[in-house]
Protein backbone atom coordinates (compact mmCIF):
# COMPACT_ATOMS: atom_id res chain seq x y z
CA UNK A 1 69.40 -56.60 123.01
CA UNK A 2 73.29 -56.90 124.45
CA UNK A 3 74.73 -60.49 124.27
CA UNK A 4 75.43 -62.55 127.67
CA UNK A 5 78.93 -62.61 128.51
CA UNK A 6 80.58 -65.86 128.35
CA UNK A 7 83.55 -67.94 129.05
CA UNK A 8 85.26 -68.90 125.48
CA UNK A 9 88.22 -71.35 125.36
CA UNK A 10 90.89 -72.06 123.30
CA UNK A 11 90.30 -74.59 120.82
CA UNK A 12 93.61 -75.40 120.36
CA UNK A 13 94.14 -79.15 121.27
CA UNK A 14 94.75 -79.86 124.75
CA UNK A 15 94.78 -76.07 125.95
CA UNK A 16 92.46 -75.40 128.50
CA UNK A 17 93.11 -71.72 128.30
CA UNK A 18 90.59 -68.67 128.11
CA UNK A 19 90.56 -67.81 123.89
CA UNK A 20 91.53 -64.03 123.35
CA UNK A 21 91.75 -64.01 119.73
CA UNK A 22 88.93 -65.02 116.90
CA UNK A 23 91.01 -65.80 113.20
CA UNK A 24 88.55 -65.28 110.43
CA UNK A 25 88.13 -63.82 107.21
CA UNK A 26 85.66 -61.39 106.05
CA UNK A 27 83.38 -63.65 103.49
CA UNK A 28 81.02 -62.08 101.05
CA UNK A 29 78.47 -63.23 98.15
CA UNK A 30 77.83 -59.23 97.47
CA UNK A 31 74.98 -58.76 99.51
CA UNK A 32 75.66 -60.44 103.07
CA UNK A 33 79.14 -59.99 104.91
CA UNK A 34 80.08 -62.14 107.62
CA UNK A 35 83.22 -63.69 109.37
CA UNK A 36 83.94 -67.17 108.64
CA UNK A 37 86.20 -68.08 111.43
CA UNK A 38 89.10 -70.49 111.39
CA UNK A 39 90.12 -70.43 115.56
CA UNK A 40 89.49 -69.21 118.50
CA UNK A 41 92.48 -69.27 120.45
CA UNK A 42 94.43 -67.67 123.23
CA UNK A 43 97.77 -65.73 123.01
CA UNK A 44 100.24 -68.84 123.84
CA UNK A 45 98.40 -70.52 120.77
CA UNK A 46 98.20 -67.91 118.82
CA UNK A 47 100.97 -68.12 116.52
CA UNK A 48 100.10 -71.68 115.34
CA UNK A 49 96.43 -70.86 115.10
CA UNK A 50 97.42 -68.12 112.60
CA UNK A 51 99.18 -70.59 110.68
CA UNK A 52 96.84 -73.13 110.60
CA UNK A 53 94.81 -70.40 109.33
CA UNK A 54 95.84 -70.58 106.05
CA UNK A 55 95.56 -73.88 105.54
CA UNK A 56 92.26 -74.02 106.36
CA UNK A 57 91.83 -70.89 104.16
CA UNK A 58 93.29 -73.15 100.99
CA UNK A 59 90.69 -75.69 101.02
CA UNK A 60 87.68 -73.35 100.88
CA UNK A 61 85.82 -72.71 97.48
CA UNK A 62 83.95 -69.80 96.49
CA UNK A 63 81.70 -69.20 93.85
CA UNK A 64 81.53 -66.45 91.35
CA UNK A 65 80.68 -63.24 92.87
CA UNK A 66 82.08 -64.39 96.51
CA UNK A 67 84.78 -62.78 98.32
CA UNK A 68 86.79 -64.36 100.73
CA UNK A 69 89.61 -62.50 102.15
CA UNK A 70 93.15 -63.58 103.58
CA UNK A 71 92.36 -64.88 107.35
CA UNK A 72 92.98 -61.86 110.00
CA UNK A 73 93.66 -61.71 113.88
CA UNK A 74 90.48 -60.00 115.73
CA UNK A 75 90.54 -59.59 119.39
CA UNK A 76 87.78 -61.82 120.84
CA UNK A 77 85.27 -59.56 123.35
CA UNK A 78 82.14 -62.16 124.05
CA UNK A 79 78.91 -60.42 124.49
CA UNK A 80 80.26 -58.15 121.45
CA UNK A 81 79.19 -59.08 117.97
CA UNK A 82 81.42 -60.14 114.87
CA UNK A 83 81.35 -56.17 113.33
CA UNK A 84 82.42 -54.86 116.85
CA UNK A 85 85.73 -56.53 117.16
CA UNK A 86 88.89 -55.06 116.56
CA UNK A 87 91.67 -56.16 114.13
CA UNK A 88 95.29 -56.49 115.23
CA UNK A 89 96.99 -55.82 112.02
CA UNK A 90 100.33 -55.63 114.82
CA UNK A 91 99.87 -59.11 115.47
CA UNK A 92 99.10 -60.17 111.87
CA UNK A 93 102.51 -58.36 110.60
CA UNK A 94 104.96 -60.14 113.37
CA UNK A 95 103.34 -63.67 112.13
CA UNK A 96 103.67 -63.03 108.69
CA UNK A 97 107.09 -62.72 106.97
């Protein structure tokens, strides 16, 4: 059944903006995969989202046989699930030096 399209802002603070990216990072325990997401933001915010990021990313434990990769930027789509959205590996490179 397709997902109702809604209006997601940016959860930056005080930004009152429409969010066009998700950050997450692809989390596994070896037998479910799933996004855990750091932000939603919008392009303006984006930079210090992605930063923020991996801070965020730091503080979070995993047990033996989890995965938890590096956070990534995914173009946000709503009514489109977390498997349907495309990375921007573009973006990701001009943040990261």
């Amino acid at each position: 059944m397709p997902m109702k399209p809604y209006k997601v802002l940016c959860l930056q603070s005080e930004c009152k903006n429409l969010a066009n990216f998700k950050i997450a990072s692809r989390w596994s325990d070896g037998g479910v995969e799933e996004l855990k997401t750091y932000a939603l933001t919008c392009e303006k915010c984006l930079p210090a989202a992605f930063a923020q990021s991996f801070e965020k990313h730091k503080s979070c434990r995993t047990i033996p046989g989890e995965v938890l990769e590096s956070p990534m930027i995914f173009e946000l789509h709503t009514g489109r699930h977390s498997n349907q959205l495309v990375r921007r590996t573009d973006l990701e490179a001009s943040f990261i030096s």
